[in-house]
C-alpha atoms as a PDB file:
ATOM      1  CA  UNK A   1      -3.267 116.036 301.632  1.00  0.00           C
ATOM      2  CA  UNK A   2      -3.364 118.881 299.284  1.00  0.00           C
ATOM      3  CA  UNK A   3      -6.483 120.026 300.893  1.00  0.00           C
ATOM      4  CA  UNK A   4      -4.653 120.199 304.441  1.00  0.00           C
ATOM      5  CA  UNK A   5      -1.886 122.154 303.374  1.00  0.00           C
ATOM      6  CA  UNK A   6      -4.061 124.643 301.958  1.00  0.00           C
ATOM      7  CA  UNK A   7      -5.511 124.518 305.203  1.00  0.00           C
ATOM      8  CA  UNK A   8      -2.786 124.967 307.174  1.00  0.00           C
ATOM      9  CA  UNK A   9      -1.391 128.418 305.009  1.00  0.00           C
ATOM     10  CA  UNK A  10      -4.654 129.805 305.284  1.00  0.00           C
ATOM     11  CA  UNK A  11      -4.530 129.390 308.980  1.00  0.00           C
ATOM     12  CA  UNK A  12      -0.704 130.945 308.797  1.00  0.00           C
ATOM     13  CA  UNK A  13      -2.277 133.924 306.676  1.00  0.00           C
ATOM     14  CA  UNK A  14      -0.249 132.672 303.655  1.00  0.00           C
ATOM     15  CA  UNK A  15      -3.558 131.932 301.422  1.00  0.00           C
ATOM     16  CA  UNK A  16      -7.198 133.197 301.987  1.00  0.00           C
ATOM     17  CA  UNK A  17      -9.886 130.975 300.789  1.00  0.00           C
ATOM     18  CA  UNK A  18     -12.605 132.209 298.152  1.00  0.00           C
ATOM     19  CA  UNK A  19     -15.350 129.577 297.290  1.00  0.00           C
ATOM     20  CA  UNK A  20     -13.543 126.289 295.999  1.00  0.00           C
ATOM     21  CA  UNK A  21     -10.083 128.462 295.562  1.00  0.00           C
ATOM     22  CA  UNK A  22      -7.159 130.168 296.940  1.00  0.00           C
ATOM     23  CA  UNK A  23      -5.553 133.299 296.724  1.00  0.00           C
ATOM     24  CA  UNK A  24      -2.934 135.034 298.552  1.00  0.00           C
ATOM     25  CA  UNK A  25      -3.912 136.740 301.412  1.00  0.00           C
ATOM     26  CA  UNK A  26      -1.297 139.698 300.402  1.00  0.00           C
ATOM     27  CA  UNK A  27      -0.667 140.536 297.075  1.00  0.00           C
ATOM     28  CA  UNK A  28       2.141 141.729 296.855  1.00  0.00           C
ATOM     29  CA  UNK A  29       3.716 137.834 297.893  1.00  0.00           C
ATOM     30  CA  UNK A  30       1.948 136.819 293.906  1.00  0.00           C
ATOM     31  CA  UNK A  31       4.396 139.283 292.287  1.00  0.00           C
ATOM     32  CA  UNK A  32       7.113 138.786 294.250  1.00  0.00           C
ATOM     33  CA  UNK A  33       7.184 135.099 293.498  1.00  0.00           C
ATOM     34  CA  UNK A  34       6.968 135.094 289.853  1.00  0.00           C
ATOM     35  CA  UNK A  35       9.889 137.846 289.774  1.00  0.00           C
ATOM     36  CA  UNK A  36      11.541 135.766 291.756  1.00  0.00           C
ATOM     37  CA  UNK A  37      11.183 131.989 290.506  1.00  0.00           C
ATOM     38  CA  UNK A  38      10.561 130.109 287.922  1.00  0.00           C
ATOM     39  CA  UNK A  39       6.691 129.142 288.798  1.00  0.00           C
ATOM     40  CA  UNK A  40       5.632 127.470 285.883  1.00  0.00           C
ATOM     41  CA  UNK A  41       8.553 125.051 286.259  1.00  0.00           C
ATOM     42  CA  UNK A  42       7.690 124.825 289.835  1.00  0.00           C
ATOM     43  CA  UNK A  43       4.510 123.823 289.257  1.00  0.00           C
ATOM     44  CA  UNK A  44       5.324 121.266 286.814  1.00  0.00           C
ATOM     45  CA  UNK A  45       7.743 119.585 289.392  1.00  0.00           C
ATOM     46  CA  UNK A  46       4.648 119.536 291.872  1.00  0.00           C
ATOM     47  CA  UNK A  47       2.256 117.677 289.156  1.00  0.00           C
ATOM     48  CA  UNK A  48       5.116 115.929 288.563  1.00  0.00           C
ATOM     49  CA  UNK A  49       5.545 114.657 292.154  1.00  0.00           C
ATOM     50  CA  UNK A  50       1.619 114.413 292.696  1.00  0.00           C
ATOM     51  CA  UNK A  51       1.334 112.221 289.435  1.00  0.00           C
ATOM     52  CA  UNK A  52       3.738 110.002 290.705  1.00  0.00           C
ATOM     53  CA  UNK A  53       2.564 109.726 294.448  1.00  0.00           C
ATOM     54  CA  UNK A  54      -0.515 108.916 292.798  1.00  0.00           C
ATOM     55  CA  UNK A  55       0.499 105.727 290.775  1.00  0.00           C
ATOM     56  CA  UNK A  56       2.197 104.564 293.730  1.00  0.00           C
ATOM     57  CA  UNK A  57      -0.960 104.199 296.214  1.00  0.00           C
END
């Protein structure tokens, strides 16, 4: 699932693919977003969410 949404932003232009990884395809959007938001928190919600998705199947 994760996989497919990467996917699907790359496709958009939102992420560019390198090897195994993803980046942004502009960099200014990296930036932005941390001046922005809270990522780390962000991100914790999302392992959050994925951690419990995953106990449920």
């Amino acid at each position: 699932m994760l996989d497919n949404c990467c996917r699907n932003l790359t496709l958009a232009g939102v992420f560019h693919r390198v090897g195994n990884n993803y980046e942004f395809a502009v960099p200014i959007f990296q930036q932005i977003l941390r001046e922005t938001r809270d990522v780390e928190l962000l991100l914790e919600k999302s392992i959050g969410e994925i951690d419990i998705n995953a106990m449920i199947v």
